[in-house]
Protein backbone atom coordinates (compact mmCIF):
# COMPACT_ATOMS: atom_id res chain seq x y z
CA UNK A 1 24.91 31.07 -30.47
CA UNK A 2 25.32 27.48 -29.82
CA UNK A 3 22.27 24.79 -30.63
CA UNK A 4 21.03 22.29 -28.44
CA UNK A 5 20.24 19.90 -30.42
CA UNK A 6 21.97 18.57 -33.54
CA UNK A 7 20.71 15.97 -36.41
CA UNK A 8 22.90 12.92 -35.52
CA UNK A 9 24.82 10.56 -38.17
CA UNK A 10 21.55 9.08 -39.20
CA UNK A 11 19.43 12.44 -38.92
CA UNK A 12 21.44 14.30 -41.72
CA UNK A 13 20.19 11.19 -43.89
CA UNK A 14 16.11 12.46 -43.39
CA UNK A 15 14.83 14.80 -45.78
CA UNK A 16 12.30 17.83 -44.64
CA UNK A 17 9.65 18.52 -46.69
CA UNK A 18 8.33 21.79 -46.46
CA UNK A 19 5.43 22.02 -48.56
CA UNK A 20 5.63 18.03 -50.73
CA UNK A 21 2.54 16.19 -51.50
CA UNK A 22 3.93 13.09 -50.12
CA UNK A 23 0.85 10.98 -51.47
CA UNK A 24 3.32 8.65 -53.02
CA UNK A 25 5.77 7.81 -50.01
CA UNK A 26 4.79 5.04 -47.39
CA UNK A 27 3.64 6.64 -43.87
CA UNK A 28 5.81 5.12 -41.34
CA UNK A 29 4.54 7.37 -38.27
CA UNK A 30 4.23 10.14 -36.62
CA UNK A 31 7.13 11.91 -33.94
CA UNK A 32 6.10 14.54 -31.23
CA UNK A 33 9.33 16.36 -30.50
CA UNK A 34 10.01 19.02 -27.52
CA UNK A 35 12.73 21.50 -26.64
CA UNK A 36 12.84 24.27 -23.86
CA UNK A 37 11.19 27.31 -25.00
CA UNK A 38 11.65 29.64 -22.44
CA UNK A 39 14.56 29.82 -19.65
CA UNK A 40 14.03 31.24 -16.67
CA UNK A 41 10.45 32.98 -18.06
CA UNK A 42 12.21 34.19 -20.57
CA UNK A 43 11.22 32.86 -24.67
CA UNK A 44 13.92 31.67 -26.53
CA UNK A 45 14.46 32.82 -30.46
CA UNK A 46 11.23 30.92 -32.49
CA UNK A 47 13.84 30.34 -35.23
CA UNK A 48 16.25 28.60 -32.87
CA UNK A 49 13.30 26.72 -31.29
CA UNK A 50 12.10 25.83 -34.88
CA UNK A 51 15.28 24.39 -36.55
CA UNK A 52 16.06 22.17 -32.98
CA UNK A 53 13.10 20.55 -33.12
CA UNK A 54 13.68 19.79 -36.72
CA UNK A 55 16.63 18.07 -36.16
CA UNK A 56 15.17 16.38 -33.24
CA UNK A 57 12.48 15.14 -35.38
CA UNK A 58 14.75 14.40 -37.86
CA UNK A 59 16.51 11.76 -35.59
CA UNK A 60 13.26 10.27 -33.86
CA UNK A 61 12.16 9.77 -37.84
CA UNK A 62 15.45 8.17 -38.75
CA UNK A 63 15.03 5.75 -35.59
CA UNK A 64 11.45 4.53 -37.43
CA UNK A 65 13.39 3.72 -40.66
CA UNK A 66 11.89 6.79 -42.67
CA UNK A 67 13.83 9.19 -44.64
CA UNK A 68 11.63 12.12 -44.64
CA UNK A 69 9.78 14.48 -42.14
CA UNK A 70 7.23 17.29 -42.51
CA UNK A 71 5.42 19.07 -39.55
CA UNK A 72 2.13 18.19 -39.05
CA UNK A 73 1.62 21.56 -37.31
CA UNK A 74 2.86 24.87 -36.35
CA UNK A 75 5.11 24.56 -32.68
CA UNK A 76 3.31 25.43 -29.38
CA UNK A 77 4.93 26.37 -26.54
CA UNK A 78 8.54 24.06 -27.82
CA UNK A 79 6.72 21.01 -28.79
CA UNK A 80 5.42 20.29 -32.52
CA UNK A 81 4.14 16.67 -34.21
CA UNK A 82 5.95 15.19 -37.44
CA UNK A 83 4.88 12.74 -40.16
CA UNK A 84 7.50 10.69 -40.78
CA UNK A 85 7.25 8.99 -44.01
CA UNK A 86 9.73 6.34 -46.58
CA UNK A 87 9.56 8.16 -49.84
CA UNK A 88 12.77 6.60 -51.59
């Protein structure tokens, strides 16, 4: 199954963290990232949705200068905010 969206050159450089306290890395904004959920009324696999728009966030977060992501909350309906943070 193919994906539709792919961390670019820059995107494979950003860390996710899952679960980090991240209290000691510089905040450098937050990302709000969509993909298609559904075609034609029909839902799309949640894992496939989730891992695209972690690699879209990925790149939006390597286009602020940071090197590391973590979801701010669960997706809804193929859309889901990121913190986007400098930790070193």
């Amino acid at each position: 199954a193919c994906t539709w969206v792919e961390p670019d050159s820059r995107g494979r450089e950003v860390r996710v963290a899952y679960d980090a306290d991240l209290s000691a890395c510089a905040k450098r904004g937050e990302v709000t990232v969509s993909v298609k959920h559904s075609i034609a009324g029909i839902d799309r696999n949640a894992n496939k949705v989730r891992d695209e728009l972690e690699s879209y966030a990925r790149n939006e977060a390597a286009a602020l200068g940071a090197d590391t992501v973590q979801s701010l909350d669960e997706p809804s309906e193929g859309e889901q905010r990121y913190g986007a943070w400098t930790c070193g």
